[in-house]
Protein backbone atom coordinates (compact mmCIF):
# COMPACT_ATOMS: atom_id res chain seq x y z
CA UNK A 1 49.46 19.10 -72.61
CA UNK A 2 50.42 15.45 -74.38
CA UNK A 3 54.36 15.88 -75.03
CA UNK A 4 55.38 18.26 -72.64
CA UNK A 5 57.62 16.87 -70.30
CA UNK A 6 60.37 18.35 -68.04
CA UNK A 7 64.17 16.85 -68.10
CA UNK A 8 65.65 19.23 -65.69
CA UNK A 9 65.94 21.38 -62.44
CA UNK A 10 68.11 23.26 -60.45
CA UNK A 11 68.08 25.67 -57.83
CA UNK A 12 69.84 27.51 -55.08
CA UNK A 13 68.61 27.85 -51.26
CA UNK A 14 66.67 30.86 -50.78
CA UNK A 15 68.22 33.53 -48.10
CA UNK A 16 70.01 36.67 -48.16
CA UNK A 17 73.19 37.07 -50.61
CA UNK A 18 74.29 41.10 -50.08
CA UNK A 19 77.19 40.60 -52.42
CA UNK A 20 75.40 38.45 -54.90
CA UNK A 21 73.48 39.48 -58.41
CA UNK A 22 70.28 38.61 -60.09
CA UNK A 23 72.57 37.25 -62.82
CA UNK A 24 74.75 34.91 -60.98
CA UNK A 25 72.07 33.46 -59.11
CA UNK A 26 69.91 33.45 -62.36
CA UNK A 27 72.80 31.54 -64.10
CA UNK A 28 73.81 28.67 -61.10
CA UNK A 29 70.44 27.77 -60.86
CA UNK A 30 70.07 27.58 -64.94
CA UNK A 31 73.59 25.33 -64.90
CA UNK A 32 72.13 23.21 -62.38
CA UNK A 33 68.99 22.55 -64.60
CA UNK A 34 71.11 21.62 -67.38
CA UNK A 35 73.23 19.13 -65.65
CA UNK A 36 70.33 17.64 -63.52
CA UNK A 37 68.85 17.13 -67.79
CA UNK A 38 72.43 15.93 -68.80
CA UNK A 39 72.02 18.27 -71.74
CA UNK A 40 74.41 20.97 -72.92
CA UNK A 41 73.84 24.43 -73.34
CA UNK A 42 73.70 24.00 -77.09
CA UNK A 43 70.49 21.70 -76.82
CA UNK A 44 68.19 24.69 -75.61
CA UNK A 45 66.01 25.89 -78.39
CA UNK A 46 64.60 29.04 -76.37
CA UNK A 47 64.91 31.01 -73.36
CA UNK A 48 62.43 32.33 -71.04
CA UNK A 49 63.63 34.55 -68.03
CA UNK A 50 60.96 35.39 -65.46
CA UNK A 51 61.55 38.45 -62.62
CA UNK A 52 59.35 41.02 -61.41
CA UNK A 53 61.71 43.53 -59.76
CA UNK A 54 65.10 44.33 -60.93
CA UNK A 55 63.75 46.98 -63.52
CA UNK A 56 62.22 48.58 -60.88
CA UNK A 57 65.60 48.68 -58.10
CA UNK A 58 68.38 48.43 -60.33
CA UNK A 59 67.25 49.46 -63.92
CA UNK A 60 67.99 46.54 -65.28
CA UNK A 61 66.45 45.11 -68.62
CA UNK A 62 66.80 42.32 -70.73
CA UNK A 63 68.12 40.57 -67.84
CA UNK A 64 67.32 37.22 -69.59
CA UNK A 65 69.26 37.68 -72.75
CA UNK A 66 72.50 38.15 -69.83
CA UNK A 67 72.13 35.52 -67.91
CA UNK A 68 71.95 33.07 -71.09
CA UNK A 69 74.70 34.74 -72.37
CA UNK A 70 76.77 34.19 -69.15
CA UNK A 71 76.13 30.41 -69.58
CA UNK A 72 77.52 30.16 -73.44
CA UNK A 73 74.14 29.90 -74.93
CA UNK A 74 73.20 32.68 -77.73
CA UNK A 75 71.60 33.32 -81.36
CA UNK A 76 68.12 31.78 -79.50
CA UNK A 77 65.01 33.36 -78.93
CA UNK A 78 64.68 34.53 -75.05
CA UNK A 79 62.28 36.36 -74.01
CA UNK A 80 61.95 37.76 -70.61
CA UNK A 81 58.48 37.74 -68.35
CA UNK A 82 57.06 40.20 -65.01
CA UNK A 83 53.42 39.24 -64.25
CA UNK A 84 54.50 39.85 -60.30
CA UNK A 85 54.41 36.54 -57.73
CA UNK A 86 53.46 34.75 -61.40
CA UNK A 87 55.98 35.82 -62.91
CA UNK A 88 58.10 32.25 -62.81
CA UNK A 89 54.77 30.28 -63.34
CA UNK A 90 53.81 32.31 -66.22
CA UNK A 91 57.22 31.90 -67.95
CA UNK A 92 56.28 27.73 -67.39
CA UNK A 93 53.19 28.04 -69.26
CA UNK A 94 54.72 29.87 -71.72
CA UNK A 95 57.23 27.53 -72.20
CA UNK A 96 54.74 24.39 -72.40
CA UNK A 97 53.36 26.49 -75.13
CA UNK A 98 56.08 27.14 -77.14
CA UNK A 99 56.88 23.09 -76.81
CA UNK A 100 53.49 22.19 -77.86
CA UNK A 101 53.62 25.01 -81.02
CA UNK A 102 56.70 22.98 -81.99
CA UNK A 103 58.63 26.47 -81.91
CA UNK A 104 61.10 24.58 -79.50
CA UNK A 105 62.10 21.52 -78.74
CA UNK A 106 63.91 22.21 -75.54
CA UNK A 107 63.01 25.38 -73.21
CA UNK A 108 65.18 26.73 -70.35
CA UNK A 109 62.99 28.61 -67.95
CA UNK A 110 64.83 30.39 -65.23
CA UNK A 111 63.38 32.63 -62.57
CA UNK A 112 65.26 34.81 -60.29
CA UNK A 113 64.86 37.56 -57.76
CA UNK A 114 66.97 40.01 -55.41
CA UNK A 115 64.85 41.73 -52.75
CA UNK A 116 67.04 41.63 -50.06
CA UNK A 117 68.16 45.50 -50.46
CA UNK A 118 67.42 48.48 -48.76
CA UNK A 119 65.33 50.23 -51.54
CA UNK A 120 62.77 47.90 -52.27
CA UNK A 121 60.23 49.56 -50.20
CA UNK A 122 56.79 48.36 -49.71
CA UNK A 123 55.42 45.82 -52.39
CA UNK A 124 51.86 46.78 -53.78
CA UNK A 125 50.30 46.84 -57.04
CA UNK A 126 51.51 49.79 -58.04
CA UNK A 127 50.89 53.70 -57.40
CA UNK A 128 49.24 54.01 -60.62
CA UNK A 129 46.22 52.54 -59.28
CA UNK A 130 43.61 54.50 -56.88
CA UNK A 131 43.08 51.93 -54.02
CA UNK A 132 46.85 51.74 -53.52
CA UNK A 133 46.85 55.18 -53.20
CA UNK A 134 43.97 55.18 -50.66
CA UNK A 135 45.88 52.92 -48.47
CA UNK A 136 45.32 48.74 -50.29
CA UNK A 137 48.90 47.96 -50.10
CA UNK A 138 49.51 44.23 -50.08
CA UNK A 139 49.68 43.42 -46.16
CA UNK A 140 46.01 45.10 -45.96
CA UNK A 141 44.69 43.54 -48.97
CA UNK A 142 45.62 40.53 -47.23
CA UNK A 143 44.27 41.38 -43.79
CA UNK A 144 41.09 42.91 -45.04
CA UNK A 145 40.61 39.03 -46.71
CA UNK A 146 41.31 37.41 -42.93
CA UNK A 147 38.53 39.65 -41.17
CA UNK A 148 36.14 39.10 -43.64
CA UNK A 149 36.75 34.95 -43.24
CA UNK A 150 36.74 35.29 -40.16
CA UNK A 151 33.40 36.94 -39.57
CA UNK A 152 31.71 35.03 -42.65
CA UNK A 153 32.79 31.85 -41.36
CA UNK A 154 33.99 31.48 -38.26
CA UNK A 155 37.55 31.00 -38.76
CA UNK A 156 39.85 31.52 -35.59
CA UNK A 157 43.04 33.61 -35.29
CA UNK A 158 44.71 30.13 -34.16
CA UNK A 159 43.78 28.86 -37.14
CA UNK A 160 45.49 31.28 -39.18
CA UNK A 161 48.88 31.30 -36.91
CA UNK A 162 48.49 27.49 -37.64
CA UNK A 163 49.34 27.73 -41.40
CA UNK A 164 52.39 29.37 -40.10
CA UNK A 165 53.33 26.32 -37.67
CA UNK A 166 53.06 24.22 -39.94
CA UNK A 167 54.74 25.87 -42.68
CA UNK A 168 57.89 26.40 -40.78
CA UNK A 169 57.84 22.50 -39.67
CA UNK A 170 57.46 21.37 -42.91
CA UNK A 171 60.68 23.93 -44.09
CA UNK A 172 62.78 22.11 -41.24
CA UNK A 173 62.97 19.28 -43.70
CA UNK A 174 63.97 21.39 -46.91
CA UNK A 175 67.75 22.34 -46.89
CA UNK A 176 67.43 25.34 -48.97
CA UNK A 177 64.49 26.74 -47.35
CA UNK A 178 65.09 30.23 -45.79
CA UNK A 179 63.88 29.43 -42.28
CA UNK A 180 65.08 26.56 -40.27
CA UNK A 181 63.23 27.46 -37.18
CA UNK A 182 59.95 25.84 -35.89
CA UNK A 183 57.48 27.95 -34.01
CA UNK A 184 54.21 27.66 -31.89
CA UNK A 185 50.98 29.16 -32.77
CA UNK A 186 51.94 31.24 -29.23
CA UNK A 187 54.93 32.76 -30.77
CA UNK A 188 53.21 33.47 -34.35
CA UNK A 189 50.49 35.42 -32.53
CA UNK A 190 52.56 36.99 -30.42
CA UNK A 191 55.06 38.33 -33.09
CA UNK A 192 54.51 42.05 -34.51
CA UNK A 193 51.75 43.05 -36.01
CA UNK A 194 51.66 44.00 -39.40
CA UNK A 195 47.89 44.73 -40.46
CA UNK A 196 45.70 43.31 -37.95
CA UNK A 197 45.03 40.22 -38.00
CA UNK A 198 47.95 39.00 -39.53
CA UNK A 199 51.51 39.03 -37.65
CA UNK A 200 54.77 39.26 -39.27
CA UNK A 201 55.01 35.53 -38.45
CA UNK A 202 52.04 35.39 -41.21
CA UNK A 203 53.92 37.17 -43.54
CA UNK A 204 56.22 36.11 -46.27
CA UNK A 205 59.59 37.85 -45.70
CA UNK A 206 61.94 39.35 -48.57
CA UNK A 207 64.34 36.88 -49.68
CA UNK A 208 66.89 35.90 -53.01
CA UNK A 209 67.19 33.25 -54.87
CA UNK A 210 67.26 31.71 -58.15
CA UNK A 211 65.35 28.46 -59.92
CA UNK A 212 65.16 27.00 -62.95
CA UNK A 213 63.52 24.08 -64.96
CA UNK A 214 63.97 22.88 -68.26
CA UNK A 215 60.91 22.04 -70.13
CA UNK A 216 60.87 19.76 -73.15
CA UNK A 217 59.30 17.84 -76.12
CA UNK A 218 58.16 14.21 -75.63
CA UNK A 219 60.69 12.92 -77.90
CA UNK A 220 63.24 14.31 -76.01
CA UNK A 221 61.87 13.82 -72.88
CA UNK A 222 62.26 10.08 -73.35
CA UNK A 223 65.63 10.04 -75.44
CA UNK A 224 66.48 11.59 -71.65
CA UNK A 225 65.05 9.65 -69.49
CA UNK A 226 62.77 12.23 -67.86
CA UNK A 227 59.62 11.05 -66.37
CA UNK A 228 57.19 13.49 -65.14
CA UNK A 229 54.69 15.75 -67.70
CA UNK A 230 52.40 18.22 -67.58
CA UNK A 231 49.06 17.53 -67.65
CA UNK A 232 48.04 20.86 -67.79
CA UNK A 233 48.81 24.27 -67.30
CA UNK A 234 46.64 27.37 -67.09
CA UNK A 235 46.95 30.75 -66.88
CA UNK A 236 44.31 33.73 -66.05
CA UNK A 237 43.79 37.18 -65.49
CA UNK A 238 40.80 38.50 -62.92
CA UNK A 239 37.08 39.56 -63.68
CA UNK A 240 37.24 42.92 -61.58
CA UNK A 241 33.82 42.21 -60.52
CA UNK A 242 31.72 44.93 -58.50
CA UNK A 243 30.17 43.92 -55.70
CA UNK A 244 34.10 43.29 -54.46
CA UNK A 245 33.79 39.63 -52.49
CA UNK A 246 36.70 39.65 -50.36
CA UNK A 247 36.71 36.01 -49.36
CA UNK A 248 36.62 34.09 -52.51
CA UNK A 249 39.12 34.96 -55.17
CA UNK A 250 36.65 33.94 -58.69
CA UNK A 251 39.73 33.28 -60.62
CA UNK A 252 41.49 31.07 -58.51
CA UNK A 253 38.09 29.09 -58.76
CA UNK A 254 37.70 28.93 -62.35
CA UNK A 255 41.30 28.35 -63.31
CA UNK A 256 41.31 25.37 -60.69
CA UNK A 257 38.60 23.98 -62.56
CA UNK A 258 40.03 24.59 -65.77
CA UNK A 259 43.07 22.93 -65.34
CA UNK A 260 40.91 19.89 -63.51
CA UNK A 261 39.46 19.73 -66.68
CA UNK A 262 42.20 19.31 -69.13
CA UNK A 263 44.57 17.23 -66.88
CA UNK A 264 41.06 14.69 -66.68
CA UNK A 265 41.37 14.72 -63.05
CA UNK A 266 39.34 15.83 -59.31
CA UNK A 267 40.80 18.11 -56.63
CA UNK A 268 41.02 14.61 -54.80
CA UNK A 269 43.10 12.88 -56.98
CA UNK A 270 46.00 15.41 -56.02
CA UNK A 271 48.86 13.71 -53.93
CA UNK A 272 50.67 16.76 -53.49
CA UNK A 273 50.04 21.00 -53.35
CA UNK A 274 52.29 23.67 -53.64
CA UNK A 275 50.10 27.07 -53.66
CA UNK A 276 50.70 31.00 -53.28
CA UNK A 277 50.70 31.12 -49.03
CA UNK A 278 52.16 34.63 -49.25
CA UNK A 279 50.05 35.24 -46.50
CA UNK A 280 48.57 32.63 -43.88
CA UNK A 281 44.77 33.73 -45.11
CA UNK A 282 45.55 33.20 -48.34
CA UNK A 283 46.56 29.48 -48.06
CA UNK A 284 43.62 28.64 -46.26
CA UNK A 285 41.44 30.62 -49.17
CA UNK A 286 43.07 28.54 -51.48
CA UNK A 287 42.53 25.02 -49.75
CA UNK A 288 38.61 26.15 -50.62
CA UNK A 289 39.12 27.54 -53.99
CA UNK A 290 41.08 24.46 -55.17
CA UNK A 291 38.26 21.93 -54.15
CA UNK A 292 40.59 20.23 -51.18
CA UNK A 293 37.64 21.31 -48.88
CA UNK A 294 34.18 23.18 -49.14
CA UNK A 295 33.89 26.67 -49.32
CA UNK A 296 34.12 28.34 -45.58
CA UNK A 297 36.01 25.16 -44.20
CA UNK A 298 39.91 25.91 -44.86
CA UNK A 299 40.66 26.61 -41.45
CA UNK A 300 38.97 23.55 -39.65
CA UNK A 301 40.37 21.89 -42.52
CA UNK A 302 44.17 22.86 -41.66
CA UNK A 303 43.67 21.89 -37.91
CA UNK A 304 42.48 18.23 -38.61
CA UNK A 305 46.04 17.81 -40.35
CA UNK A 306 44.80 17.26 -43.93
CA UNK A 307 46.99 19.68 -45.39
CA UNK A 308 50.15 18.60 -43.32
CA UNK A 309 52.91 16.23 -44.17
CA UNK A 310 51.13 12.75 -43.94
CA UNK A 311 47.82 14.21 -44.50
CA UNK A 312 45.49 13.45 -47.08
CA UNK A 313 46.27 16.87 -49.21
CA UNK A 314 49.64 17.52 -48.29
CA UNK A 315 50.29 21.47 -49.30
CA UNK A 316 53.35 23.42 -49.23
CA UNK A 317 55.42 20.70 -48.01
CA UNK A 318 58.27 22.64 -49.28
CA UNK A 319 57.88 25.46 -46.35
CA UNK A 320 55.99 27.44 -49.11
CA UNK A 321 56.27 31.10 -49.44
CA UNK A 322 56.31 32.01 -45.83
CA UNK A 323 59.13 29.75 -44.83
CA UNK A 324 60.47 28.68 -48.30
CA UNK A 325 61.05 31.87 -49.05
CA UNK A 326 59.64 34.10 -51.78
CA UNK A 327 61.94 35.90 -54.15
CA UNK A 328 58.82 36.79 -56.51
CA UNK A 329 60.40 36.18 -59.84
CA UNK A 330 61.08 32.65 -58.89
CA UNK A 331 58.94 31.58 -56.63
CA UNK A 332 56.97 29.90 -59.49
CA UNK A 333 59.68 27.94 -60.78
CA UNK A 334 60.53 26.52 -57.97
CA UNK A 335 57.21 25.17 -56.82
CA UNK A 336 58.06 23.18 -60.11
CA UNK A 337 61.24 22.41 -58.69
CA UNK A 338 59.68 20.85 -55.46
CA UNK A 339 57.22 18.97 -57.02
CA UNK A 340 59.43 17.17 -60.09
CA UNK A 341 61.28 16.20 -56.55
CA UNK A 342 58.11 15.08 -55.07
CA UNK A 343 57.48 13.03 -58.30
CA UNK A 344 60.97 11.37 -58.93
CA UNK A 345 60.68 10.57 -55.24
CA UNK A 346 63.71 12.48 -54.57
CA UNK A 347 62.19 14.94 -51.68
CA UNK A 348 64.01 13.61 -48.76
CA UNK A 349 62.52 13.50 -45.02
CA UNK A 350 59.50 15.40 -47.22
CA UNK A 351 58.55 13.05 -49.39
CA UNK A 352 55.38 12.27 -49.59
CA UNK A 353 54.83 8.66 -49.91
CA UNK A 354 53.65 7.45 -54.02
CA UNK A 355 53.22 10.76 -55.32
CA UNK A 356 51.62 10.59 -59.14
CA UNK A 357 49.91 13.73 -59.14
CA UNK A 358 50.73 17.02 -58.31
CA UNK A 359 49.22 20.75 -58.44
CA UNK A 360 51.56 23.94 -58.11
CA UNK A 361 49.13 27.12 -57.94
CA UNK A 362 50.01 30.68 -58.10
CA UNK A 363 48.94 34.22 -57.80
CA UNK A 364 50.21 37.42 -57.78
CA UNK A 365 48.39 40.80 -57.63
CA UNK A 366 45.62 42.55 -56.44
CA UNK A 367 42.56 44.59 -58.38
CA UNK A 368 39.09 45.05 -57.52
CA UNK A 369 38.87 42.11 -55.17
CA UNK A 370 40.65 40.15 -57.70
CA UNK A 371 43.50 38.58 -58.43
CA UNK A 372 45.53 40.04 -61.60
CA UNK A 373 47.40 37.03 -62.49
CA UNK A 374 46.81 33.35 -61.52
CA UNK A 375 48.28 29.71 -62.93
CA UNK A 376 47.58 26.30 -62.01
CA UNK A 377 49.93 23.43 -63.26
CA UNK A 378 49.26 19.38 -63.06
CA UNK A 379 52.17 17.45 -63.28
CA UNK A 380 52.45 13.60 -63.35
CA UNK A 381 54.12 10.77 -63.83
């Protein structure tokens, strides 16, 4: 990934916004990107627009080509990306790709996502397939994952609520995170239950919001100013493998490793994690899959404090999905967003102290015990 560097991000805080469109919120967050570069709109070479549901609710297409257009930038390539909760990440790495094919020179990625409205209805992926018919919606894919951890390895319901606690005490320190209210592992467990064992407390919640990065050449990147790159940047689809092993996700694995490989780096060198936590199992599946602890240990690893603010892998310092928020189509832009701020040193109360190296991981979907879509990012400075 030599010459890939990014200039600029933006943002707005992830909530509700009833009178607000995918558009506008697609378009502050793209502004904000350009002005945090100190580039105008006539510097971008290409566009790349990443949301996963506003075909599906409103109808609406091309959504990318609008939200450009809305911010005086036309006559450039934009193309627009759904690959569900990697939608935003996969947009990134298509971006980094375009930079490195010299097809650009400067890429505005924007993601953005309205699921705050009464006809979403319940997430899954998708009533063409047979096991989502039969009942796998996402909430039970999720929980079928927890009961199997827990019986293969001995991981505790407090241990799960925990990823929670310390999700929403690490989103107490993020001003646009959605939820500014800490809570105990007590409360978590206690909360309603959505598929057993995970409460709603252990479940991301619908939100909207908008983020957006701009990605650019090395040349650039220094005429600018800008100081972190990316090291490396990988995306994968699942194997679909029969036996179905429900507490190891094989891609999530092998696309760690991969992008290990070509950033020249260990799991241990990491300073800071942002990963997919849509659900409190998950995070603790991915502390194993990304190396930050063997294989079985993710809870035990969580309660010694490793993956907390001040710990030695510091993950989802942002609030992550669960208390970040998770409007799907940006979700993977903005764990960009949190770690450039992480690497400028720019995070506030969160920062966490000489950050050089940073990881944002991503999933989204569900198929045969695997997951559809999955990217992992190294970004340093």
């Amino acid at each position: 990934m030599n010459g890939v560097m990014i200039a600029g991000i933006g943002n707005i805080p992830f909530g509700r916004y009833p009178e607000r469109t995918v558009v506008s919120m697609g378009i502050e967050a793209g502004l904000a990107a350009l002005r945090d570069a100190g580039l105008a709109g006539g510097a971008v070479g290409m566009g790349i627009f990443a949301n996963a549901l506003a075909g599906k609710l409103f109808g609406d297409l091309t959504i990318g080509q609008n939200v450009l257009a809305e911010m005086g930038i036309a006559g450039i390539p934009v193309i627009n990306v759904e690959n569900a909760c990697t939608s935003g990440s996969t947009a990134f790495h298509t971006a980094c790709m375009a930079i490195r094919s010299q097809e650009a020179d400067c890429v505005l990625v924007v993601g953005a996502e309205k699921m705050c409205v009464p006809q979403i209805g319940l997430l899954s992926s998708g009533n063409s397939e047979l096991d989502t018919l039969l009942g796998l919606v996402t909430p039970a894919s999720f929980a079928l994952r927890a009961r199997r951890h827990m019986t293969e390895f001995g991981t505790t319901l407090e241990q799960l609520a925990l990823v929670s606690v310390k999700s929403r005490r690490h989103a107490l320190l993020n001003p646009t995170a959605q939820f500014q209210k800490p809570v105990t592992v007590e409360e978590v467990l206690a909360s309603p239950m959505i598929a057993d064992p995970l409460t709603r407390l252990q479940s991301c919640a619908m939100a909207d919001g908008a983020s957006a990065v701009l990605v650019c050449s090395e040349r650039l990147g220094r005429r600018l100013g800008a100081r972190v790159r990316v090291l490396s940047s990988v995306l994968r689809s699942g194997e679909y493998r029969n036996p179905q092993d429900l507490v190891r996700w094989q891609t999530d694995y092998q696309g760690a490793r991969l992008a290990y490989e070509q950033a020249g780096i260990g799991a241990t060198d990491l300073d800071v994690i942002e990963c997919h936590d849509a659900f409190s199992i998950a995070e603790i599946m991915h502390y194993e899959a990304l190396g930050l602890c063997p294989e079985g240990e993710g809870g035990r690893f969580l309660e010694s404090g490793a993956a907390a603010l001040g710990g030695a892998s510091p993950v989802n310092v942002s609030g992550g999905l669960l208390s970040r928020g998770h409007p799907v189509g940006a979700t993977g832009v903005e764990q960009i967003v949190e770690l450039v701020r992480q690497l400028r040193g720019e995070a506030g109360q969160r920062q966490v102290s000489g950050a050089k190296l940073a990881l944002a991981h991503c999933m989204g979907g569900d198929r045969a015990a695997d997951t559809k879509s999955m990217t992992a990012i190294v970004l340093g400075v």
